[in-house]
N, C-alpha and C. Protein backbone atom coordinates (compact mmCIF):
# COMPACT_ATOMS: atom_id res chain seq x y z
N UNK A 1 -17.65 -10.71 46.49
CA UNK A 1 -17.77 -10.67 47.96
C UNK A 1 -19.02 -11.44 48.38
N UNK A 2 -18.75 -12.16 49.36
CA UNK A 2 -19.63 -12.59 49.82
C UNK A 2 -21.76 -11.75 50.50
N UNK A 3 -21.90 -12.27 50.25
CA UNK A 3 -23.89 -11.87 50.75
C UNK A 3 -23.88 -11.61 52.04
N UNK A 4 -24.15 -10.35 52.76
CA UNK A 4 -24.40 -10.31 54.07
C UNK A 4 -25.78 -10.72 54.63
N UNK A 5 -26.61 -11.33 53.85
CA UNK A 5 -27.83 -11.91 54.10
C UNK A 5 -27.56 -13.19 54.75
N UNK A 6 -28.84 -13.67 55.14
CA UNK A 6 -28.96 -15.11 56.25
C UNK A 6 -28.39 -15.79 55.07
N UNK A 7 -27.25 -17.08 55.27
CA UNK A 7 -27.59 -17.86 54.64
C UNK A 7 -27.84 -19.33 55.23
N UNK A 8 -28.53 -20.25 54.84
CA UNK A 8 -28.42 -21.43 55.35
C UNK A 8 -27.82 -23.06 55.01
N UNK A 9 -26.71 -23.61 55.92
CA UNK A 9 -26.64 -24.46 55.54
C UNK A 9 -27.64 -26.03 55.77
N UNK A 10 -27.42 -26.48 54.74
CA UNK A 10 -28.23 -27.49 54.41
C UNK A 10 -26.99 -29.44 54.51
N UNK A 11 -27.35 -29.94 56.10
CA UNK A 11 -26.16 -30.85 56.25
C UNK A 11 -26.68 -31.89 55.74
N UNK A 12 -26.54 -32.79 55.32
CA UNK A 12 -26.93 -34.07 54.86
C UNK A 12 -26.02 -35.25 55.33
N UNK A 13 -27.04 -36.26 56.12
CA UNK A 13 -26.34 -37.75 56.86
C UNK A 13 -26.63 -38.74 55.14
N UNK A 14 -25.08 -39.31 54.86
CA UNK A 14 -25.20 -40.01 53.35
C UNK A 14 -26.22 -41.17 53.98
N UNK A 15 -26.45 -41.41 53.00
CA UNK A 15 -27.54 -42.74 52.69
C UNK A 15 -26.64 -43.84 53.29
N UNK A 16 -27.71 -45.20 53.34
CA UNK A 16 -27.25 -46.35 54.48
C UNK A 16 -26.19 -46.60 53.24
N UNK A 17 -25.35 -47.14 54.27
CA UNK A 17 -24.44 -48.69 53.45
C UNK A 17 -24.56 -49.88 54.19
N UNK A 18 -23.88 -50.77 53.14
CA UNK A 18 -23.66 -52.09 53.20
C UNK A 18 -23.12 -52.56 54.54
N UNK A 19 -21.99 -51.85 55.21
CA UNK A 19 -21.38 -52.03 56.45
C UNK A 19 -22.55 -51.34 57.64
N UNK A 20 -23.50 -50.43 57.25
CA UNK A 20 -24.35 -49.90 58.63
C UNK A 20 -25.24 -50.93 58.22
N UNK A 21 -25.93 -51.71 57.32
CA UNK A 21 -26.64 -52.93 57.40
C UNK A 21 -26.02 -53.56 57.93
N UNK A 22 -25.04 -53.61 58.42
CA UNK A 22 -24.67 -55.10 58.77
C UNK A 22 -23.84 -54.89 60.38
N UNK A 23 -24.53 -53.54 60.94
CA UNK A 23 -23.88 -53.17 61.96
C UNK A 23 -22.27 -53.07 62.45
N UNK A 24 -21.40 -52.44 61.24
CA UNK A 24 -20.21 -52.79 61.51
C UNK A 24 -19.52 -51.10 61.44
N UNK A 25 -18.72 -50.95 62.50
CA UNK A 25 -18.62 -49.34 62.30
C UNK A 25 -17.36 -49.06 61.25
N UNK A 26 -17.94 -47.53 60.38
CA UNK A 26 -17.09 -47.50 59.72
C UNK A 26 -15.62 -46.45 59.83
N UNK A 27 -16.15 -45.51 60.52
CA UNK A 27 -15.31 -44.34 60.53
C UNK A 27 -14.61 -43.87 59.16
N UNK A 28 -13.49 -43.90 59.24
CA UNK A 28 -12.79 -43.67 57.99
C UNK A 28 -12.22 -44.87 56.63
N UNK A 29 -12.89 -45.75 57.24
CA UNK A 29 -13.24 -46.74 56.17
C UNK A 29 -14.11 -46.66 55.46
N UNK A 30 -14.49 -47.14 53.97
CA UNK A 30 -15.85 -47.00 53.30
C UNK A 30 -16.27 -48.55 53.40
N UNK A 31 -17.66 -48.10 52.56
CA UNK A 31 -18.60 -49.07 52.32
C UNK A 31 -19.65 -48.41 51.20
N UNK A 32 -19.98 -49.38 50.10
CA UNK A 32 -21.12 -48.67 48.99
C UNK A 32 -21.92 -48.58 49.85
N UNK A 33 -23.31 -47.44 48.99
CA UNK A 33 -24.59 -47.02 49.58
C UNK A 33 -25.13 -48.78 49.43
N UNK A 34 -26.41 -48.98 49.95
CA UNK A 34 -26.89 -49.95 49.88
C UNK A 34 -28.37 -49.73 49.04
N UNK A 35 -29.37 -50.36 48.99
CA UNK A 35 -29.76 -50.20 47.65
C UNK A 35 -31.21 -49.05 48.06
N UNK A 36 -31.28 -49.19 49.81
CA UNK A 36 -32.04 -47.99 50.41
C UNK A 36 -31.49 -46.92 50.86
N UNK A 37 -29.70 -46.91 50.63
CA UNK A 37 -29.18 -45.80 50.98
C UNK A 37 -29.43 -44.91 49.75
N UNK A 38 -29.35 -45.63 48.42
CA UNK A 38 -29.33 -44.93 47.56
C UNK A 38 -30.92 -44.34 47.07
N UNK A 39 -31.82 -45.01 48.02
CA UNK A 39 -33.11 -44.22 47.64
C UNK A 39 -33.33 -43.28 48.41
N UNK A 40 -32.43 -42.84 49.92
CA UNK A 40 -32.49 -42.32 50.51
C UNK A 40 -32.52 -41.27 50.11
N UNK A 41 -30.91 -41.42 49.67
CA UNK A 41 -30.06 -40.16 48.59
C UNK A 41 -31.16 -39.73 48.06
N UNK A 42 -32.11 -39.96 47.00
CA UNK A 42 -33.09 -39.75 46.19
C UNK A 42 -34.93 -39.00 46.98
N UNK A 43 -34.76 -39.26 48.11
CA UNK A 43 -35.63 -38.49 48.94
C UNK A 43 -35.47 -37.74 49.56
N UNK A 44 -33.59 -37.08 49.42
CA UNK A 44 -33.58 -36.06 50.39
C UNK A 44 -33.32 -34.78 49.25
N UNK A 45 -32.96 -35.88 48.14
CA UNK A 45 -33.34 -34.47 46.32
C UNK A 45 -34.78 -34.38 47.10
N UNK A 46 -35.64 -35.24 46.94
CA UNK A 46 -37.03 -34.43 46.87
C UNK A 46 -37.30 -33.44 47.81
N UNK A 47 -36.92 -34.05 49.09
CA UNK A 47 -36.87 -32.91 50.14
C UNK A 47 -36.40 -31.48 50.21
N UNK A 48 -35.14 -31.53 49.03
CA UNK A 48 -34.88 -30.39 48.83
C UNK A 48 -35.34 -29.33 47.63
N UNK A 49 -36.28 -30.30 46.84
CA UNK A 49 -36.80 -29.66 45.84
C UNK A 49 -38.11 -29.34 46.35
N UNK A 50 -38.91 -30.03 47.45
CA UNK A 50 -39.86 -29.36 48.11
C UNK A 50 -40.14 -27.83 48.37
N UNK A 51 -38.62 -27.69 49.24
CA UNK A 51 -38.23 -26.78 49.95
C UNK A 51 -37.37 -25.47 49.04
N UNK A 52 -37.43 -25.55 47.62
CA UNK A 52 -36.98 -25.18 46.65
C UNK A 52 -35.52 -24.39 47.03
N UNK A 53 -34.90 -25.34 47.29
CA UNK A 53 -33.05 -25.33 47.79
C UNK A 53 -32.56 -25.05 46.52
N UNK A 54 -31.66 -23.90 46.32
CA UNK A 54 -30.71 -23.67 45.30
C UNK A 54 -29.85 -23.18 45.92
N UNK A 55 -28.48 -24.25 46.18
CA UNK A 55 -27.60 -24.02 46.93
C UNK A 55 -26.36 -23.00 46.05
N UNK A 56 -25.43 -22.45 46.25
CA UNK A 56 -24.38 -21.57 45.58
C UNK A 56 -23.23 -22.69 45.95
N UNK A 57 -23.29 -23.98 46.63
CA UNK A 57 -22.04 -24.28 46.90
C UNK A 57 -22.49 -25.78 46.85
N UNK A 58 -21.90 -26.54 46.85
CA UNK A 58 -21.88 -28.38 47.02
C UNK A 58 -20.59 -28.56 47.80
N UNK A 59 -20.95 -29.25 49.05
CA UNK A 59 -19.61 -30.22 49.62
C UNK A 59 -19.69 -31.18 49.91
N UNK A 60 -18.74 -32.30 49.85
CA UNK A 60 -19.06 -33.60 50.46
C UNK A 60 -17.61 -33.83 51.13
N UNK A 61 -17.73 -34.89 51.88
CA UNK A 61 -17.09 -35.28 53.01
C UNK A 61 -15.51 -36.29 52.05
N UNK A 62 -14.41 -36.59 52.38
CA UNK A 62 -13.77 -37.32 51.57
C UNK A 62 -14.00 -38.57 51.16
N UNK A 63 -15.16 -39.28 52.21
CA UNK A 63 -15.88 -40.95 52.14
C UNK A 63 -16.28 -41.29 50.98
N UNK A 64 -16.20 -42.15 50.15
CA UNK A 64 -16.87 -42.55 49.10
C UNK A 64 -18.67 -42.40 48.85
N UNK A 65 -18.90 -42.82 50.28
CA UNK A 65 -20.44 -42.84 51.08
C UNK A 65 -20.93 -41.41 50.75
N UNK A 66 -20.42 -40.38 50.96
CA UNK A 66 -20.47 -39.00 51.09
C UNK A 66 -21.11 -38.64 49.39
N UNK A 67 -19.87 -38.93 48.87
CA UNK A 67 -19.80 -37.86 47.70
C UNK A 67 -20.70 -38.85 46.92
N UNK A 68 -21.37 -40.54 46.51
CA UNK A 68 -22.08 -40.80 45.99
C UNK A 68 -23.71 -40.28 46.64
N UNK A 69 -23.43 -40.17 47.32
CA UNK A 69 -24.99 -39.80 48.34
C UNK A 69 -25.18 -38.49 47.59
N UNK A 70 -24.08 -37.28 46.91
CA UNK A 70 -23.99 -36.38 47.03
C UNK A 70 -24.23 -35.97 45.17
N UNK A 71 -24.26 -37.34 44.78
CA UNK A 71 -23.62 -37.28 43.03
C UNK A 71 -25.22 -38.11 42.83
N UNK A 72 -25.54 -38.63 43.49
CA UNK A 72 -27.41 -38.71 43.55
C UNK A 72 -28.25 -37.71 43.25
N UNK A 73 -27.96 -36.91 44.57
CA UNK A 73 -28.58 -35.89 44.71
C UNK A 73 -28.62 -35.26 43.47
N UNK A 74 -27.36 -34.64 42.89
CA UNK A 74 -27.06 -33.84 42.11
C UNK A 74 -27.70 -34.16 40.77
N UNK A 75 -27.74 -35.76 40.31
CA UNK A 75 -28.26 -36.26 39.30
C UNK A 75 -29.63 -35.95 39.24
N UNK A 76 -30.43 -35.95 40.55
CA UNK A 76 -31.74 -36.26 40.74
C UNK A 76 -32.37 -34.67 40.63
N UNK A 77 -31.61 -33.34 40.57
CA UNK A 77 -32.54 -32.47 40.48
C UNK A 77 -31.89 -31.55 39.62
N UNK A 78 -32.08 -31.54 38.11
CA UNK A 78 -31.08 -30.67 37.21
C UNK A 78 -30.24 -29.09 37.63
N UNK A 79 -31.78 -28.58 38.37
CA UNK A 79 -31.01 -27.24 38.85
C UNK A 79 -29.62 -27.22 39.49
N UNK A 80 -29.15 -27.90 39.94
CA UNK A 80 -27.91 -28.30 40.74
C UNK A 80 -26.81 -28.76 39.57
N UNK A 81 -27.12 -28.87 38.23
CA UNK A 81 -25.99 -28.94 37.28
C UNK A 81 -24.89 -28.27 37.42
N UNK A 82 -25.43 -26.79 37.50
CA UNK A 82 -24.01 -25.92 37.54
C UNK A 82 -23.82 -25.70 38.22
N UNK A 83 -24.33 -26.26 39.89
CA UNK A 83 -23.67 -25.23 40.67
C UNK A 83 -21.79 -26.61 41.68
N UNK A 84 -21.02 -25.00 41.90
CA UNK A 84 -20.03 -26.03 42.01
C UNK A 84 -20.12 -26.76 43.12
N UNK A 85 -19.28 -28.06 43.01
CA UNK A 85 -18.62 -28.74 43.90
C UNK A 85 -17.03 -29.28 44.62
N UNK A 86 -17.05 -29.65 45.71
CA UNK A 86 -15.79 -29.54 46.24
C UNK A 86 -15.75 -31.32 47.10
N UNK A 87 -14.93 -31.53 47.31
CA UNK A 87 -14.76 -32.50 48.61
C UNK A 87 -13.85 -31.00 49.83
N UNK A 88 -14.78 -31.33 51.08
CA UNK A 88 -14.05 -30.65 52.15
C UNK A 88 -13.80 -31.10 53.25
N UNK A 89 -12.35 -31.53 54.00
CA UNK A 89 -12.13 -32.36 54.78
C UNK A 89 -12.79 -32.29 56.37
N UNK A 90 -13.37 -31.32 56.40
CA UNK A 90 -13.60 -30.98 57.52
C UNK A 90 -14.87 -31.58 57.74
N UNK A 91 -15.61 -31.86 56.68
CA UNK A 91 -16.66 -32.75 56.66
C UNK A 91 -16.35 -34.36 57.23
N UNK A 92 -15.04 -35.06 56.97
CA UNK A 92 -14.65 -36.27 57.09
C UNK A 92 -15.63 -36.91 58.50
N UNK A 93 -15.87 -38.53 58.54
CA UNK A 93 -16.56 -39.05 59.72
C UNK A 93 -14.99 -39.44 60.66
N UNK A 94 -15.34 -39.13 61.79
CA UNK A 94 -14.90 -39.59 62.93
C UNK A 94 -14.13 -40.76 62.98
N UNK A 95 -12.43 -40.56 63.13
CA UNK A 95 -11.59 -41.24 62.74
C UNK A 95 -11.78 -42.40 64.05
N UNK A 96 -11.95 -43.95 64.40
CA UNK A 96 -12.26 -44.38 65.33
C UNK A 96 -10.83 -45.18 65.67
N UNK A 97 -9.85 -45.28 64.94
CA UNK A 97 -8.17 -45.79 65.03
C UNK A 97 -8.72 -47.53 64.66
N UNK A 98 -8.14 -48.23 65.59
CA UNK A 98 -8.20 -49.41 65.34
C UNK A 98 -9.68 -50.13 65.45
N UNK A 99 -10.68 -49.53 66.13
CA UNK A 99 -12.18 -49.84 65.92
C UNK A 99 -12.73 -49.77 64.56
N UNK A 100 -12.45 -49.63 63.36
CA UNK A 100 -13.17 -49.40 62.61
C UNK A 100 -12.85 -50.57 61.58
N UNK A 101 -14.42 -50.73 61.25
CA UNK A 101 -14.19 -52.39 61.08
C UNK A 101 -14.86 -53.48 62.22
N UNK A 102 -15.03 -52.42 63.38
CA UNK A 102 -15.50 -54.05 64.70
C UNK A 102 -16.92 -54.01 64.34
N UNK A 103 -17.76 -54.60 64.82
CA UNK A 103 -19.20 -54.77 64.68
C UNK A 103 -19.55 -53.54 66.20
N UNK A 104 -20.45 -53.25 65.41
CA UNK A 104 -20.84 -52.11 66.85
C UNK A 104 -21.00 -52.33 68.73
N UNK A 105 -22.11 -53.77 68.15
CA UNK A 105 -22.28 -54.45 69.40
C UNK A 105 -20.97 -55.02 70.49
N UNK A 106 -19.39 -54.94 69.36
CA UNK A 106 -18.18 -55.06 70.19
C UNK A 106 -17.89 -54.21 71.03
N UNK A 107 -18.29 -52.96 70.36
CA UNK A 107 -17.49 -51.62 70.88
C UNK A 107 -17.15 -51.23 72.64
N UNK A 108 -16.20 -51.00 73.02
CA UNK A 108 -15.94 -50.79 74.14
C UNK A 108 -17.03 -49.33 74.51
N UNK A 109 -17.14 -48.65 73.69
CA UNK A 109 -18.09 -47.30 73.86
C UNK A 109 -18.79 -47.32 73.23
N UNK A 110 -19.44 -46.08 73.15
CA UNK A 110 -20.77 -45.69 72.32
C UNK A 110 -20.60 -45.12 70.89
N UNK A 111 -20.39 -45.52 70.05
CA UNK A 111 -19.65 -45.05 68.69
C UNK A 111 -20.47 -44.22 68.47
N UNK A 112 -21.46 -43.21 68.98
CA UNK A 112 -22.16 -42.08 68.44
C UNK A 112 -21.95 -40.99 69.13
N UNK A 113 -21.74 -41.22 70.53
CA UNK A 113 -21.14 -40.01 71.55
C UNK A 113 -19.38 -41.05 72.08
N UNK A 114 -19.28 -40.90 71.56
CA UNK A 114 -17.67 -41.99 71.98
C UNK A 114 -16.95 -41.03 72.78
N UNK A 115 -16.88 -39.73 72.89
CA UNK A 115 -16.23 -38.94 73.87
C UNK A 115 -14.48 -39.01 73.59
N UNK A 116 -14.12 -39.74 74.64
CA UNK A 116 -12.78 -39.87 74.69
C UNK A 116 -12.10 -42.15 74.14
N UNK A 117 -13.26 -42.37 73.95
CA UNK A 117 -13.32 -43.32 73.81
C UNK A 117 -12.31 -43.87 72.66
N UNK A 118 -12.56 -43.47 71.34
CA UNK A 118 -11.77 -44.04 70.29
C UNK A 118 -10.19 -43.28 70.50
N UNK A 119 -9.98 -42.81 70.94
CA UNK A 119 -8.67 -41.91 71.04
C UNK A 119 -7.82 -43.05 72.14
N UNK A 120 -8.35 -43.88 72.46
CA UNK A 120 -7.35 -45.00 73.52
C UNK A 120 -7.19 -46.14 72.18
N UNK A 121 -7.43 -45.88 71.19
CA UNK A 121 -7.66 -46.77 70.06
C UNK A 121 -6.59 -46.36 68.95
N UNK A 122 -6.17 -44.58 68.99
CA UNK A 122 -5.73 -44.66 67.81
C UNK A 122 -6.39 -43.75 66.93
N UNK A 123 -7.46 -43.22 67.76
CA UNK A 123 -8.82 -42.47 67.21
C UNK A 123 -8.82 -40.88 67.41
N UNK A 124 -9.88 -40.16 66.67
CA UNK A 124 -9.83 -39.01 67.11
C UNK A 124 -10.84 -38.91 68.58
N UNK A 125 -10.69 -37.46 68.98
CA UNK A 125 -11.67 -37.18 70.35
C UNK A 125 -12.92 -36.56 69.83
N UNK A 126 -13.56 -36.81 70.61
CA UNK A 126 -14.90 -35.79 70.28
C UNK A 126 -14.95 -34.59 70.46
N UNK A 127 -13.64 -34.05 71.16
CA UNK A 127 -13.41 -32.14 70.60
C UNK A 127 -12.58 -32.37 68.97
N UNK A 128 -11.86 -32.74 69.27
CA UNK A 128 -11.05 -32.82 68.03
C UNK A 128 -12.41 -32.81 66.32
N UNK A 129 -13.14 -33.34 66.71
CA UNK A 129 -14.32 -33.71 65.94
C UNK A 129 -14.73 -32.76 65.67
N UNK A 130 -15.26 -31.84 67.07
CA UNK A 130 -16.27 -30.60 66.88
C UNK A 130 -15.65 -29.19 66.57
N UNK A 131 -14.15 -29.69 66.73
CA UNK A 131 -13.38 -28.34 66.78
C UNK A 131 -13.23 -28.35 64.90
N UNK A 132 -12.96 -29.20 64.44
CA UNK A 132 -12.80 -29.30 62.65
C UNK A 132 -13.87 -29.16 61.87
N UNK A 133 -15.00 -29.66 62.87
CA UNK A 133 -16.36 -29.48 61.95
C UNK A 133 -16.77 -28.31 61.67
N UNK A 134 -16.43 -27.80 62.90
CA UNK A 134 -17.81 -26.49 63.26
C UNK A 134 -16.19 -25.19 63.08
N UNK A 135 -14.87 -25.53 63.17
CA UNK A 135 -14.47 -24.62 62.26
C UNK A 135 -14.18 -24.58 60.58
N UNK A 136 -14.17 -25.62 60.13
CA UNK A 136 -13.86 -25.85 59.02
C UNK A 136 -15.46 -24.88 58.19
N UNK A 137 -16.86 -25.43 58.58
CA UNK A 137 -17.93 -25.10 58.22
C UNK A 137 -18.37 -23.74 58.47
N UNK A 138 -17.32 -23.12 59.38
CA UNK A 138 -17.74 -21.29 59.74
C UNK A 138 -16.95 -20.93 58.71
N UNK A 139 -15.84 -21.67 58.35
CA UNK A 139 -15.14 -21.03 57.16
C UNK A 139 -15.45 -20.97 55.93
N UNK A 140 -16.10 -21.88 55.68
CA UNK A 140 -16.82 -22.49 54.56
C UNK A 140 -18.46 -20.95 54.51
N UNK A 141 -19.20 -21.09 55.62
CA UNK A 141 -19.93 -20.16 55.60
C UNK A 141 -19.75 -18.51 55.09
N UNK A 142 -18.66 -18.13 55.56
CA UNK A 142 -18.08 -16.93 55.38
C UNK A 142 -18.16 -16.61 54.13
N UNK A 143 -17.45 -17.47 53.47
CA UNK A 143 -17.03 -17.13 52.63
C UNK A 143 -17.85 -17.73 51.13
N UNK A 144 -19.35 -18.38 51.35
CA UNK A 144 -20.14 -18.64 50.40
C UNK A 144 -21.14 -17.45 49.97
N UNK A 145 -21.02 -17.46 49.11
CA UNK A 145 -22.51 -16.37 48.39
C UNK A 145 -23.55 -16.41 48.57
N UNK A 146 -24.13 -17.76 48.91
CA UNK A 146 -25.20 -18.37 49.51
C UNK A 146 -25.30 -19.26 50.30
N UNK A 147 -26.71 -20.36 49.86
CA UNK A 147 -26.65 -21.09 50.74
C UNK A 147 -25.92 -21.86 50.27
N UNK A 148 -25.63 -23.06 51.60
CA UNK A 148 -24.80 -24.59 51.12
C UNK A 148 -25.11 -26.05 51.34
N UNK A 149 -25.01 -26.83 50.87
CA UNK A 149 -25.81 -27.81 50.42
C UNK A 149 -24.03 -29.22 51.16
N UNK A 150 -24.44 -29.61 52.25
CA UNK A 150 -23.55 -30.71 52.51
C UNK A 150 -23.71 -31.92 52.95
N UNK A 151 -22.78 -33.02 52.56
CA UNK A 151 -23.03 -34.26 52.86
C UNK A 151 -22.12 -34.75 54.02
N UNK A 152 -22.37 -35.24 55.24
CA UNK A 152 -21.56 -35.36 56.25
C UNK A 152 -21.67 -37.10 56.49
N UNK A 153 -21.45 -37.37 57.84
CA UNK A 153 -21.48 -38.21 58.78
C UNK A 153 -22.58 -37.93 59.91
N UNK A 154 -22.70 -39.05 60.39
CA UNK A 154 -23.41 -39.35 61.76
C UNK A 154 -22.66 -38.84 63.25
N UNK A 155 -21.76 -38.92 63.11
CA UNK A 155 -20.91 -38.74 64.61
C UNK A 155 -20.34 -37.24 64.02
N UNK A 156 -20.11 -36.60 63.29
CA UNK A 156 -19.99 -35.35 62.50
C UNK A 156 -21.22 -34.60 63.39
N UNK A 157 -22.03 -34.88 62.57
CA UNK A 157 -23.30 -33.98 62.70
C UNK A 157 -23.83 -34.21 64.01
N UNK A 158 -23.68 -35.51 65.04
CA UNK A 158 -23.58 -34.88 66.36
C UNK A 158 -23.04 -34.10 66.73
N UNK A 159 -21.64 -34.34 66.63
CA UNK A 159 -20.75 -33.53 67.84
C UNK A 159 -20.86 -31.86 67.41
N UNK A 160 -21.82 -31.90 65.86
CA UNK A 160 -21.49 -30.49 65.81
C UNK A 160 -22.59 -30.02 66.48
N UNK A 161 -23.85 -30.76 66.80
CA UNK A 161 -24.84 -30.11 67.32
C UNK A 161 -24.52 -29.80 68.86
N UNK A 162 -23.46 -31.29 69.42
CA UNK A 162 -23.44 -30.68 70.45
C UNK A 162 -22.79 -29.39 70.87
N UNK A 163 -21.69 -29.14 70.10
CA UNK A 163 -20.67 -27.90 70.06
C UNK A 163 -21.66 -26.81 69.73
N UNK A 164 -22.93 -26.61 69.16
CA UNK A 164 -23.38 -25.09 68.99
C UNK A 164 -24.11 -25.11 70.42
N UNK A 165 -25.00 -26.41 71.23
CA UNK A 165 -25.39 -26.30 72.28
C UNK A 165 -24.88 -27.26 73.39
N UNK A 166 -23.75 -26.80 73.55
CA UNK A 166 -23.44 -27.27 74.86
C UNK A 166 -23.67 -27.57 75.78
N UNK A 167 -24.00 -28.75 76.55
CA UNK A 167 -24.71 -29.05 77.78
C UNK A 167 -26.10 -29.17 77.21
N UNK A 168 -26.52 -28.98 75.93
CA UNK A 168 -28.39 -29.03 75.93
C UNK A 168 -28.81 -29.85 76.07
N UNK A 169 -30.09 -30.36 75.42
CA UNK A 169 -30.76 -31.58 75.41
C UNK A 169 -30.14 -32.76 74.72
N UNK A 170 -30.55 -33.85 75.00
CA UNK A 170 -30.11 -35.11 74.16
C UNK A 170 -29.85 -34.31 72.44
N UNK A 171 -29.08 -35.35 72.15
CA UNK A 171 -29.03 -35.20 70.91
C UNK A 171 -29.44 -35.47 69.92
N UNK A 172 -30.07 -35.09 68.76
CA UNK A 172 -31.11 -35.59 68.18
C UNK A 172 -30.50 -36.99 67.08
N UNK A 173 -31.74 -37.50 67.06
CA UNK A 173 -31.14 -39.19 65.95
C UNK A 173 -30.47 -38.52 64.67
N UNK A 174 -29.56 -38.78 64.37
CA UNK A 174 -28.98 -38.35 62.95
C UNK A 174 -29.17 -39.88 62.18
N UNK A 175 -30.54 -40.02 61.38
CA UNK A 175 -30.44 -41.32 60.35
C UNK A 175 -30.14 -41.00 59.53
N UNK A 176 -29.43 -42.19 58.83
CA UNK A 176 -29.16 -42.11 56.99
C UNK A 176 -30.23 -41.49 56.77
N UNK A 177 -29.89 -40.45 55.96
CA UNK A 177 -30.80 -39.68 54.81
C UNK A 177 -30.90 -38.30 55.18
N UNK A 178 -31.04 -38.06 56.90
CA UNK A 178 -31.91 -36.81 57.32
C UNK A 178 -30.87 -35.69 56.92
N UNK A 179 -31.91 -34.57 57.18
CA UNK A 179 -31.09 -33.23 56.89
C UNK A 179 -31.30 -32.12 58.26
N UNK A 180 -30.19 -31.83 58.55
CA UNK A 180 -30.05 -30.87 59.46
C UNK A 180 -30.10 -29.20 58.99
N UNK A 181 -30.96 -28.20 59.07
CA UNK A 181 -30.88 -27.25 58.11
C UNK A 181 -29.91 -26.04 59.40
N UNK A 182 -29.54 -25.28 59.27
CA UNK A 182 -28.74 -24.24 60.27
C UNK A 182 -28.47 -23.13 59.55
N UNK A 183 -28.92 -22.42 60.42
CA UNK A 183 -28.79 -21.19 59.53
C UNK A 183 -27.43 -20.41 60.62
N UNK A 184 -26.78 -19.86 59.55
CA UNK A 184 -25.40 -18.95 59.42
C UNK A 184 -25.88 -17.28 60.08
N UNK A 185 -25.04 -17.23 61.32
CA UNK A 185 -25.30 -15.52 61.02
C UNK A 185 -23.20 -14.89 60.76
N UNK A 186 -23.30 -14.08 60.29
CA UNK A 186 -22.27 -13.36 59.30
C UNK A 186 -22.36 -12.62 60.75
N UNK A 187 -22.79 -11.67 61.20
CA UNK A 187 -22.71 -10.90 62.66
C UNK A 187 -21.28 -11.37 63.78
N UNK A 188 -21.77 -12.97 64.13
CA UNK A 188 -21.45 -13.34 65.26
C UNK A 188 -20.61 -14.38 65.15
N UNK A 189 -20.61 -14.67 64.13
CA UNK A 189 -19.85 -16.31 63.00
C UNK A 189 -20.07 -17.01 64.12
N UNK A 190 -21.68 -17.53 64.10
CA UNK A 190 -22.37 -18.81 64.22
C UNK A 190 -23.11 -19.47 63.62
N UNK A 191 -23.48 -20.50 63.67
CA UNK A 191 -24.66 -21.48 63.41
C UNK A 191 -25.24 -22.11 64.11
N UNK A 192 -26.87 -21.74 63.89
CA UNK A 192 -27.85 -22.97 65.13
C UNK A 192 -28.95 -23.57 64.25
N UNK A 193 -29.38 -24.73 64.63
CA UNK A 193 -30.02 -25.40 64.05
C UNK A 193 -31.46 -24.88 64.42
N UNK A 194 -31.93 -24.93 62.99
CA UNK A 194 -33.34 -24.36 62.67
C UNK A 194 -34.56 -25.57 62.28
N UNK A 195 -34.16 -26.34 62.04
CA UNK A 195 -34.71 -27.60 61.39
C UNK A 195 -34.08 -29.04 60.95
N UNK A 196 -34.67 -30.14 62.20
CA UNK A 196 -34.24 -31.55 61.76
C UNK A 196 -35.48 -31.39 60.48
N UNK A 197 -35.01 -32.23 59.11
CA UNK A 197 -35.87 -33.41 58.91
C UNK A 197 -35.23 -34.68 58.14
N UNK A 198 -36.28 -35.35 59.07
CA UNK A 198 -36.27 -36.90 58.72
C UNK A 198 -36.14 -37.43 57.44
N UNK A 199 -35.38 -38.62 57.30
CA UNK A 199 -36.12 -39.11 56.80
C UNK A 199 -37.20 -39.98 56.32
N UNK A 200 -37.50 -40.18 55.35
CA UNK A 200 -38.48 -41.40 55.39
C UNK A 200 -38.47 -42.87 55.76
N UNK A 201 -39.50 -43.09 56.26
CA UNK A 201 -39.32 -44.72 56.96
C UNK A 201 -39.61 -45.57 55.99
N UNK A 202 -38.91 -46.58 55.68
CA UNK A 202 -39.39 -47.19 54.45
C UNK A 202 -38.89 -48.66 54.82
């Protein structure tokens, strides 16, 4: 049975790629890490070995981007040998239909708050987004022993921030690398964010 204690999840934006160097959106297309995505990957192990993270769970998103960002990590801090892993779809980035692939600067919208935008495309909506994220991840919460350790998207990890605060403040920068920490309450089956951090500027 699951821990009725706090637990917290731990979201992770994968490291840059080759296509966000080169300003081209990806959505559900991939692209390899690039050679600072993959050091990224490697500073947000440290970040979490700072913070002495021993997660009970590993997820990554179905993206290629995801789960190497995620198989970094895992390499980079032994404690994380045994603990398991999954791909979970609910993690997936923001399906954009026939946009994905344009260079950003094309985009008819804002590919980070796109709203209703990619859905005249072929795309998903930005409820559709927040409704899979933020249920897929209460489910995922429930039912972990501890904490959890995940690798997402950029337009993911907005729309989920905006879905816990609705109407709040701007939304915060989600860069390659950073980690969003949120802690779980079991009470009320929510999550609110407790801690951006960055990452490093390099």
């Amino acid at each position: 049975m699951a821990s009725t204690k706090q637990r917290l999840l731990y979201l992770v934006r994968h490291g840059e790629t080759q296509s966000n160097a080169r300003g081209v959106l990806q959505g559900a297309l991939d692209s390899p890490l690039t050679r600072r995505g993959r050091q990224q990957a490697l500073d947000v192990a440290a970040a979490l070995r700072a913070r002495n993270v021993l997660p009970a769970l590993m997820l990554s998103s179905p993206q290629g981007r995801a789960q190497t960002t995620l198989e970094i990590i895992r390499e980079a801090l032994p404690a994380l040998k045994g603990v398991p892993a999954r791909i979970e779809p609910c993690l997936a980035e923001m399906n954009y239909g026939t946009c994905q692939g344009v260079p950003l600067a094309s985009l008819p919208f804002d590919p980070w708050t796109p709203k209703d935008g990619a859905a005249r495309f072929g795309g998903e909506t930005g409820r559709e987004v927040q409704l899979r994220a933020l249920g897929g991840l209460l489910g995922v919460m429930d039912k972990a022993s501890g904490n959890v350790l995940a690798v997402s998207h950029g337009t993911v990890m907005s729309h989920l921030l905006e879905a816990l605060e609705p109407g709040g403040e701007a939304p915060l920068a989600i860069e390659n690398g950073c980690i969003l920490v949120l802690s779980y309450s079991q009470t009320d089956r929510s999550l609110a964010l407790i801690e951006s951090v960055a990452a490093p500027r390099r």
